[in-house]
N, C-alpha and C. Protein backbone atom coordinates (compact mmCIF):
# COMPACT_ATOMS: atom_id res chain seq x y z
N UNK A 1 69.55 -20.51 219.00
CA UNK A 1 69.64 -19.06 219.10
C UNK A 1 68.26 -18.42 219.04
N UNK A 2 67.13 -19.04 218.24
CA UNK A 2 65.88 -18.77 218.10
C UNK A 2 65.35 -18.50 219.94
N UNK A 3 65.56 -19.69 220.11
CA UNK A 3 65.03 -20.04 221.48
C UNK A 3 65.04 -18.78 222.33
N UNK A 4 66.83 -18.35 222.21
CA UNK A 4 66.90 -17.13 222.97
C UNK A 4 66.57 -16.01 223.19
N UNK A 5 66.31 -15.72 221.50
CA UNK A 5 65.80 -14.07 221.35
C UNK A 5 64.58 -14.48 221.39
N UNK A 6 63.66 -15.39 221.10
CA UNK A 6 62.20 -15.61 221.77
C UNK A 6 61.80 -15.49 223.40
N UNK A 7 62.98 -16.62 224.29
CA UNK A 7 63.07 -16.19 225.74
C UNK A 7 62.88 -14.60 225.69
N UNK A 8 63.43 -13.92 225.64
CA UNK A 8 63.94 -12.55 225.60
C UNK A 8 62.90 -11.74 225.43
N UNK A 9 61.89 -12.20 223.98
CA UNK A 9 61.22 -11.01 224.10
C UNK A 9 60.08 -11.31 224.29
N UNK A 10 59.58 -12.66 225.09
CA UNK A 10 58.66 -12.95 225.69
C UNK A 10 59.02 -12.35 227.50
N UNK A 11 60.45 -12.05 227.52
CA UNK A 11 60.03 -11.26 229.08
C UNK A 11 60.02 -9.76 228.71
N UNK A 12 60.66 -9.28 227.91
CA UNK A 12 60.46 -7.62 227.27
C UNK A 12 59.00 -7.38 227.57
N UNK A 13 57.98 -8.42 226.87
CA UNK A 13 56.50 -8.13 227.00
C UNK A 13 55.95 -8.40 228.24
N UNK A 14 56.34 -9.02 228.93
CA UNK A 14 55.91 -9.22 230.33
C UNK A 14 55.98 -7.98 231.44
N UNK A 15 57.53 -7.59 230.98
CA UNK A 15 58.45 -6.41 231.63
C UNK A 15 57.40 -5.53 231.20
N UNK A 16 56.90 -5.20 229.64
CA UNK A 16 56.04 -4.15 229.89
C UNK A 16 54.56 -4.15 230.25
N UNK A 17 54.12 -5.13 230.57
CA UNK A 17 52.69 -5.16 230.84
C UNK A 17 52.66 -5.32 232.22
N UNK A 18 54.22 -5.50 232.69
CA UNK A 18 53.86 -5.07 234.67
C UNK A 18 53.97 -4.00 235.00
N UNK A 19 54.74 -2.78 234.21
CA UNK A 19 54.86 -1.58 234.38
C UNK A 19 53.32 -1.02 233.50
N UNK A 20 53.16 -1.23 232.62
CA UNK A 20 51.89 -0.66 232.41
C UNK A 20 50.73 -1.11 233.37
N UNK A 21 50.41 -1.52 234.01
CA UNK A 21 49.62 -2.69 234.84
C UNK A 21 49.44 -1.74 236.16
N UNK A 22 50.82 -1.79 236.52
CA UNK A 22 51.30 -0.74 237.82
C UNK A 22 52.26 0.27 237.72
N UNK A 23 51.81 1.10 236.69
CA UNK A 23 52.49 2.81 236.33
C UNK A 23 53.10 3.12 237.55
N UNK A 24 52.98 2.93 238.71
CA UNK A 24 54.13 3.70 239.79
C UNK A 24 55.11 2.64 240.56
N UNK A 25 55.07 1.71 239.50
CA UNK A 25 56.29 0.51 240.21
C UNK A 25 57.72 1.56 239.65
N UNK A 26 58.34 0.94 240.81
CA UNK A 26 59.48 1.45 241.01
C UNK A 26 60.47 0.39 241.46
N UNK A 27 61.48 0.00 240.53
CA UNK A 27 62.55 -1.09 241.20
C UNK A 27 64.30 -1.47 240.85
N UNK A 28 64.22 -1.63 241.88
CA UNK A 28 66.13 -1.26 241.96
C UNK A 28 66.63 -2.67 240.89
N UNK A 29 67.47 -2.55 240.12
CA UNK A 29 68.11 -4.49 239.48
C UNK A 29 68.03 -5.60 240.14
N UNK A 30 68.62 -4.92 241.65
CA UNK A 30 68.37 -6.93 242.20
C UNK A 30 66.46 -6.69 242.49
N UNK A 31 65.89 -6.14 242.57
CA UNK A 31 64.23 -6.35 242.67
C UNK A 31 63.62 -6.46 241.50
N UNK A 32 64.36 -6.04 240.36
CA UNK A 32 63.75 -6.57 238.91
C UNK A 32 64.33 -8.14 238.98
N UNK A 33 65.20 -8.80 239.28
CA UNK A 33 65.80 -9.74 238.94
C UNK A 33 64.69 -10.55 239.66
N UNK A 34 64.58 -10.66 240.93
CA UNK A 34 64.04 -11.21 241.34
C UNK A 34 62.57 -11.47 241.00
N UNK A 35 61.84 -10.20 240.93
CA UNK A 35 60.30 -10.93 240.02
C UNK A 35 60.47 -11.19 239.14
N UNK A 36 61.07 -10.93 237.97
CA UNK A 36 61.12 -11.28 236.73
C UNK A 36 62.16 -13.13 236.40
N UNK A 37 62.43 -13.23 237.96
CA UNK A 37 63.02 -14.90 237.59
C UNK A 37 64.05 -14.86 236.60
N UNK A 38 64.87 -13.85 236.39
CA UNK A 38 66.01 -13.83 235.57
C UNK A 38 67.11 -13.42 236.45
N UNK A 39 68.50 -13.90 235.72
CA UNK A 39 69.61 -13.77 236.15
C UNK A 39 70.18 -12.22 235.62
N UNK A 40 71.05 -11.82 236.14
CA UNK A 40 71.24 -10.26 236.35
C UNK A 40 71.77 -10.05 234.54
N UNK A 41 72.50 -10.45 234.31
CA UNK A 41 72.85 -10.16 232.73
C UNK A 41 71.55 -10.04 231.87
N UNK A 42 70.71 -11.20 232.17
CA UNK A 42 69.58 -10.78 231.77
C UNK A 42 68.71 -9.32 231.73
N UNK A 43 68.70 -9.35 233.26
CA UNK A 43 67.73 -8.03 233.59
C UNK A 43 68.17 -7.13 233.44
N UNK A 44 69.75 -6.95 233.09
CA UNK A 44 70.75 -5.52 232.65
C UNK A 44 70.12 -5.37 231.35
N UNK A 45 69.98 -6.25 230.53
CA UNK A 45 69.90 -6.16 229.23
C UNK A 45 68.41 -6.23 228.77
N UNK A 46 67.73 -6.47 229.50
CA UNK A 46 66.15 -6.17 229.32
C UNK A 46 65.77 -4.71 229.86
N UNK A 47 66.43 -4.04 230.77
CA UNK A 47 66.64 -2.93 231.30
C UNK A 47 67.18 -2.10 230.21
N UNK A 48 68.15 -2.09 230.26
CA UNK A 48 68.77 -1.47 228.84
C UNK A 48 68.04 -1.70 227.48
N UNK A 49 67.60 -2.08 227.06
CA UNK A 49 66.34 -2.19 225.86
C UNK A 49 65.49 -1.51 226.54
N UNK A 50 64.64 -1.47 227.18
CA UNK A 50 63.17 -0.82 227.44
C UNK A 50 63.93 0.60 227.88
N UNK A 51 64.96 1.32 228.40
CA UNK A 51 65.31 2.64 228.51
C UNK A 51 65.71 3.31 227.34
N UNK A 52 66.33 2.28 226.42
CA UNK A 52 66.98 2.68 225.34
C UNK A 52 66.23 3.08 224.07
N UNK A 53 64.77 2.26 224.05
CA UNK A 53 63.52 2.65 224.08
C UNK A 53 62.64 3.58 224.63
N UNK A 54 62.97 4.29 225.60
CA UNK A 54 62.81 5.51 226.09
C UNK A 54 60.89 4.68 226.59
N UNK A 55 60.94 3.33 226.90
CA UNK A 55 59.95 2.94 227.88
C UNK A 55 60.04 3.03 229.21
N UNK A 56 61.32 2.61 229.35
CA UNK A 56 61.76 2.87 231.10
C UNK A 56 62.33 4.33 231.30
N UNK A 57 62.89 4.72 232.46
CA UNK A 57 63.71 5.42 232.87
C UNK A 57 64.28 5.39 234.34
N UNK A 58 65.94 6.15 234.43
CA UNK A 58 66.60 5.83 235.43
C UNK A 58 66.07 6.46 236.53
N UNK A 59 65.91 6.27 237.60
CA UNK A 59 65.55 7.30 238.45
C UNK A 59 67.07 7.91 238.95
N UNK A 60 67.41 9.19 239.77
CA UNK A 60 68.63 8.88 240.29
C UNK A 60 69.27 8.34 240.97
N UNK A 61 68.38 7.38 241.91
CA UNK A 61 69.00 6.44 242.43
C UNK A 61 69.97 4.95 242.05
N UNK A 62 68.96 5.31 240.54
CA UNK A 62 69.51 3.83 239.74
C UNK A 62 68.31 3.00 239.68
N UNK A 63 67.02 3.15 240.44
CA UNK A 63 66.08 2.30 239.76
C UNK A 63 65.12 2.57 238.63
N UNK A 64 64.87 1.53 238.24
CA UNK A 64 63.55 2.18 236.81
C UNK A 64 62.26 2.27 237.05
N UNK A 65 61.56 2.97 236.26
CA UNK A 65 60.06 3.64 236.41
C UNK A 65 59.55 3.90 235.14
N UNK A 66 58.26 3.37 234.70
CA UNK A 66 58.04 3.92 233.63
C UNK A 66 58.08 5.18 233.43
N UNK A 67 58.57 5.28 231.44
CA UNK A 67 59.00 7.01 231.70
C UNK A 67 57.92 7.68 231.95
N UNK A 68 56.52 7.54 230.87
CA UNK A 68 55.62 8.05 231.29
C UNK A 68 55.18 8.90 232.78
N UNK A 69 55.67 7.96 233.74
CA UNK A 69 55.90 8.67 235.09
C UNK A 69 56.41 9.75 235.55
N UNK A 70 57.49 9.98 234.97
CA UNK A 70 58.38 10.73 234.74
C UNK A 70 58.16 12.54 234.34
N UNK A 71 56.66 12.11 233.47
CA UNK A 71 56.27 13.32 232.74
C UNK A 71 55.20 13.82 234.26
């Protein structure tokens, strides 16, 4: 179980140092899934942490953007 929540928040930190990296990325779930090499339950739920965190945000289309952007 270690293993997992380590997996996890070794991509959380990844997730945020590509959005900080490139402040105007913009990407729909299946385009997070895909760079980030995770399966969709995954990227729902790494998604959902970093918004819920008020790091990401939805756009209205449904993709995320850092919030910062936002402002």
């Amino acid at each position: 179980m270690n293993y997992i929540r380590s997996a996890q928040e070794e991509t959380l930190r990844r997730v945020r140092a590509e959005f900080l990296e490139m402040p105007g990325l913009k990407l729909t779930v299946a385009q997070a899934q895909r760079l980030w090499g995770v399966d969709r339950p995954t990227c729902e739920a790494v998604i959902e942490e970093l918004t819920a965190s008020r790091f990401l945000a939805r756009t209205r289309d449904g993709a995320v953007i850092l919030r910062a952007a936002t402002a």
